[in-house]
C-alpha atoms as a PDB file:
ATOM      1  CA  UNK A   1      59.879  -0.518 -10.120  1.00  0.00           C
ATOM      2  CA  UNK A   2      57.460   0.350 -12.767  1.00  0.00           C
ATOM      3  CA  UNK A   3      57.540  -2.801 -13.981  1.00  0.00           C
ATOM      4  CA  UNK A   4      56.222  -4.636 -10.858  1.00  0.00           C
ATOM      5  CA  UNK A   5      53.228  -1.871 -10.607  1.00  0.00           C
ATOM      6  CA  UNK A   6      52.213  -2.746 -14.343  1.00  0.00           C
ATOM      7  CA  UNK A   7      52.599  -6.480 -13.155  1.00  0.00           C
ATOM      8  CA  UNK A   8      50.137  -5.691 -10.232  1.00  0.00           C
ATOM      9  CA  UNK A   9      48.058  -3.846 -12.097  1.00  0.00           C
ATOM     10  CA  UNK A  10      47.701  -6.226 -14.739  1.00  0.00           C
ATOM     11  CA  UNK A  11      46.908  -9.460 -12.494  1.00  0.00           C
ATOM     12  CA  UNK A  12      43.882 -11.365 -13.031  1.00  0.00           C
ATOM     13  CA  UNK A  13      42.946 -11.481  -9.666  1.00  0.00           C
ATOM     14  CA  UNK A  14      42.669  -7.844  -9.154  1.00  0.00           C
ATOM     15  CA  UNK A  15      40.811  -7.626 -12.396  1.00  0.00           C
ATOM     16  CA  UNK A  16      38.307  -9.788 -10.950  1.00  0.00           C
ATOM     17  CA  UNK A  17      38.231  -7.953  -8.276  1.00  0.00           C
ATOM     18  CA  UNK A  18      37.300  -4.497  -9.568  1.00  0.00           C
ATOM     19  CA  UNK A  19      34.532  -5.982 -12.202  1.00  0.00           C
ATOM     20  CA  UNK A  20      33.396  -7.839  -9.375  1.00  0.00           C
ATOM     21  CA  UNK A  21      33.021  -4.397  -7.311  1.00  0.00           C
ATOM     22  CA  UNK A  22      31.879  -2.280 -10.464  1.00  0.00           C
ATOM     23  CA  UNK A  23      28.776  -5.102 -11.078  1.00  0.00           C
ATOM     24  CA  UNK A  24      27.915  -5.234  -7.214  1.00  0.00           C
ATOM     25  CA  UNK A  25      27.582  -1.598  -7.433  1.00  0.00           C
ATOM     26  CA  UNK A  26      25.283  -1.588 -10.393  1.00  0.00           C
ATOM     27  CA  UNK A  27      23.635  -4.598  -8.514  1.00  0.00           C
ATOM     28  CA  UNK A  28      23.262  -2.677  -5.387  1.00  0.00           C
ATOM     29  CA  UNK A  29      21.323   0.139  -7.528  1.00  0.00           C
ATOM     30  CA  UNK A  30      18.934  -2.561  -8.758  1.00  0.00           C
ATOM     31  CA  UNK A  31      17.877  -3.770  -5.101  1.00  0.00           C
ATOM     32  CA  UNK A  32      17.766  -0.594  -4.075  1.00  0.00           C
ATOM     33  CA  UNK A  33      14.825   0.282  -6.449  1.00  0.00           C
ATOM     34  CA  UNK A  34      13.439  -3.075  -5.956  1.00  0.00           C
ATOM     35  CA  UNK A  35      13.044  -2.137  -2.079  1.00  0.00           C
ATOM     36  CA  UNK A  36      11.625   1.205  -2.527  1.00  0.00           C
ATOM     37  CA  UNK A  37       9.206  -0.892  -5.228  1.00  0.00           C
ATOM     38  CA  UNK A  38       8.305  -3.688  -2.552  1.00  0.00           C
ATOM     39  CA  UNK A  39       7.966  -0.845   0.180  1.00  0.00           C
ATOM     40  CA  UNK A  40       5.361   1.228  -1.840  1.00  0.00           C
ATOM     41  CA  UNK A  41       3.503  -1.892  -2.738  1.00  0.00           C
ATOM     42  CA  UNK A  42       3.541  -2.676   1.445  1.00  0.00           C
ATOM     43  CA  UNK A  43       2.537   1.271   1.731  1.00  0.00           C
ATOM     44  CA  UNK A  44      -0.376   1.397  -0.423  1.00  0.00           C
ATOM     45  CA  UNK A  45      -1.947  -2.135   1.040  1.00  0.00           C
ATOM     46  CA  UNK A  46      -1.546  -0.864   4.400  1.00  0.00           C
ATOM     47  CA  UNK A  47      -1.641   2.738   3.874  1.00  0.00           C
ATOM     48  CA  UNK A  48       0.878   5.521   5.433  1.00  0.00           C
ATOM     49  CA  UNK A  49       4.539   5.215   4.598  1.00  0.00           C
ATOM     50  CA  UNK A  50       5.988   1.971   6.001  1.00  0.00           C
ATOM     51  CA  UNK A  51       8.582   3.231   7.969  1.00  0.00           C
ATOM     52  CA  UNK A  52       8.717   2.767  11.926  1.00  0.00           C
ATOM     53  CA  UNK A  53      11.704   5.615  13.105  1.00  0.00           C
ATOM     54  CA  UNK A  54       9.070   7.038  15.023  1.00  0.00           C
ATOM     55  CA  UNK A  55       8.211   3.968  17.117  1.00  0.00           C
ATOM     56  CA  UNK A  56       9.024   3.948  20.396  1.00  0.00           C
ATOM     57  CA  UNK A  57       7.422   1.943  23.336  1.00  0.00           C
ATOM     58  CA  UNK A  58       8.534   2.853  26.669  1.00  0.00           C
ATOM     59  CA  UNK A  59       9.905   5.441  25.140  1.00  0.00           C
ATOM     60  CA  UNK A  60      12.855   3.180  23.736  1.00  0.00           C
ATOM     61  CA  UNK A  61      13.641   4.482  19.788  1.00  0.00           C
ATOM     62  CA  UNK A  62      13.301   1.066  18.740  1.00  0.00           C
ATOM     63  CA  UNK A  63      11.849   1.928  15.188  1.00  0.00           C
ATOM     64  CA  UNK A  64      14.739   3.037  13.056  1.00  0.00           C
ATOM     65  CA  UNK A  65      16.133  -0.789  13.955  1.00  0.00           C
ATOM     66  CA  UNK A  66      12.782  -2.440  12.552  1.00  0.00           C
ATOM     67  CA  UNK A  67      12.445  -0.292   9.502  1.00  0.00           C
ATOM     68  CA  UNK A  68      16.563  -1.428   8.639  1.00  0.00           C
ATOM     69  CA  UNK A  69      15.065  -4.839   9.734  1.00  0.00           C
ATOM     70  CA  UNK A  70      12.393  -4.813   7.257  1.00  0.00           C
ATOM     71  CA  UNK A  71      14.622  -3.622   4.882  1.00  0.00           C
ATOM     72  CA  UNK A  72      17.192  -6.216   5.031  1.00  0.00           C
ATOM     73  CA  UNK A  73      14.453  -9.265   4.759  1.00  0.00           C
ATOM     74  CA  UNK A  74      13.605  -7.580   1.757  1.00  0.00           C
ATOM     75  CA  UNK A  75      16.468  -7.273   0.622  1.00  0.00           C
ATOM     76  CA  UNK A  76      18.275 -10.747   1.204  1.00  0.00           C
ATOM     77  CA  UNK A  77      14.339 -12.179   0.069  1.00  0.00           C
ATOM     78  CA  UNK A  78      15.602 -10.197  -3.601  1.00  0.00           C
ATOM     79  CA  UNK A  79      19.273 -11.486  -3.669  1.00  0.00           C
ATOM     80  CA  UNK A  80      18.232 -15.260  -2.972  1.00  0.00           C
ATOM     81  CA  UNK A  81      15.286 -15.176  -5.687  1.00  0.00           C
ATOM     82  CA  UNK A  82      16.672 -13.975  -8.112  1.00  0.00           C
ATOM     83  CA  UNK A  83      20.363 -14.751  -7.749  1.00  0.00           C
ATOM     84  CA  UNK A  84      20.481 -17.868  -5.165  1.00  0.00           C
ATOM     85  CA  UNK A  85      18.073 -19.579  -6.724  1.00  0.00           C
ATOM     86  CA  UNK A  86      18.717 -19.111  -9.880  1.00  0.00           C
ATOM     87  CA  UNK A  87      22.578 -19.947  -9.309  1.00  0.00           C
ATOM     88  CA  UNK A  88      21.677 -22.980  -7.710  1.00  0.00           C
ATOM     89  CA  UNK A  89      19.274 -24.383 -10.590  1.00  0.00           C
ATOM     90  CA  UNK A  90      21.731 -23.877 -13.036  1.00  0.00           C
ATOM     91  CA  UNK A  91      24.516 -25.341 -10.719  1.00  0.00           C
ATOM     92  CA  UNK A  92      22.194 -28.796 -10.603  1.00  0.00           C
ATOM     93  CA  UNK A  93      21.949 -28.827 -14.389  1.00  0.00           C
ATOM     94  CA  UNK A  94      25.614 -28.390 -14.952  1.00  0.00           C
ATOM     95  CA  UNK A  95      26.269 -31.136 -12.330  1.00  0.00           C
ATOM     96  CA  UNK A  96      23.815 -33.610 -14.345  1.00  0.00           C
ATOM     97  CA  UNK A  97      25.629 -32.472 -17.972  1.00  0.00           C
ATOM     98  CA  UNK A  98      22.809 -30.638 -18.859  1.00  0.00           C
ATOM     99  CA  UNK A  99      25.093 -27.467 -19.696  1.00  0.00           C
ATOM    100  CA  UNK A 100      24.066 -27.035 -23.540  1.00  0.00           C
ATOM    101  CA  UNK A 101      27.585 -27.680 -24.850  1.00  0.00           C
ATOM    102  CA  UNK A 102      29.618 -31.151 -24.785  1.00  0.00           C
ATOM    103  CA  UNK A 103      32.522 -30.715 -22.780  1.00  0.00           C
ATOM    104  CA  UNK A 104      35.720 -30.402 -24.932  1.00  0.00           C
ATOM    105  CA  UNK A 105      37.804 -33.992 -25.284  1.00  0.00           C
ATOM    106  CA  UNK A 106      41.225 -33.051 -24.097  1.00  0.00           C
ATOM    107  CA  UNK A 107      43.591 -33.518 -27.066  1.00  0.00           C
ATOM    108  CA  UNK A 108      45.281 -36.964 -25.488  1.00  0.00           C
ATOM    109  CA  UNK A 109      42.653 -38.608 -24.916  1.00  0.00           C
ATOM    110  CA  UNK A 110      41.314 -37.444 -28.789  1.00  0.00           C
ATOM    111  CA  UNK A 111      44.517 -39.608 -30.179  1.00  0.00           C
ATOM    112  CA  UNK A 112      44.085 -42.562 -27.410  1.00  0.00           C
ATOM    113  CA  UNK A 113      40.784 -42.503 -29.055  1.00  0.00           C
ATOM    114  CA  UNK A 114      41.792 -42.596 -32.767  1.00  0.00           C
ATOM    115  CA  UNK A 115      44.770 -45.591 -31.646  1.00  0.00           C
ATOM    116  CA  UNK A 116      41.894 -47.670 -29.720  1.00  0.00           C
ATOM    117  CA  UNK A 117      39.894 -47.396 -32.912  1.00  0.00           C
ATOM    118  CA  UNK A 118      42.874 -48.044 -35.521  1.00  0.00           C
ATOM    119  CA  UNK A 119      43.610 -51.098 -33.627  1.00  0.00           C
ATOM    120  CA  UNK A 120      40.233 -52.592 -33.415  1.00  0.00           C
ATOM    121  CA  UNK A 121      39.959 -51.732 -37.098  1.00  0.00           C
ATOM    122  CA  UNK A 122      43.024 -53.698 -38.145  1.00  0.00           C
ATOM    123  CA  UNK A 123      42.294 -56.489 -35.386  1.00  0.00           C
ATOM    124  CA  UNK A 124      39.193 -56.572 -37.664  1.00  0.00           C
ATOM    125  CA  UNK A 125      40.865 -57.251 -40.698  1.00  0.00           C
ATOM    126  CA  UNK A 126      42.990 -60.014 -39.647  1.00  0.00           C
ATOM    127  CA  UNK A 127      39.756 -62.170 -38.596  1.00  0.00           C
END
């Protein structure tokens, strides 16, 4: 019984899993900031604190919903420019073999290679 909890414990998957949670936490921290930044920036060009709760035509509270509004276009505007995009780019290069490193020759094809070359060398020879 143990043994099958270690083995779930121990998967890859679920190792993914949790970094993947424990870096979109930290993430999450770093767009946070980046609102407040992008909301004091919109504060001090139009002066007050940019935050509509208190709107309410017709006496409808309408303002909490276009201050989370504003909040998420700033917020998916942060994840697409500087992860999307970014992803994206480096996607493209990858796709055109512009990665950096030349891709590893599998080991078969390494010795089909080496015979192709041995034989053209000896067919060489006998000319």
């Amino acid at each position: 019984m143990l043994k099958g909890f270690r083995d779930f414990i121990m998967r890859g998957n679920l190792i993914e899993l949790a970094v993947a949670f424990i870096m979109a936490t930290a993430f999450a921290a770093v767009i946070t900031a980046f609102v407040a930044f992008i909301l004091s920036i919109i504060s001090k060009i139009f002066g007050g604190q940019p935050n509509f709760d208190r709107y309410h035509p017709g006496g409808i509270l309408i303002g909490p919903l276009i201050t989370a509004l504003v909040a998420f276009v700033i917020v998916a505007a942060a994840v697409y420019f500087v992860v999307i995009v970014p992803y994206d780019s480096f996607q493209e290069r990858r796709k055109r073999g512009e990665e950096g490193e030349p891709a590893a020759i599998a080991e078969d094809v390494a010795l089909l290679k080496e015979i192709r070359d041995l034989l053209a060398a000896q067919g060489n020879r006998r000319v």
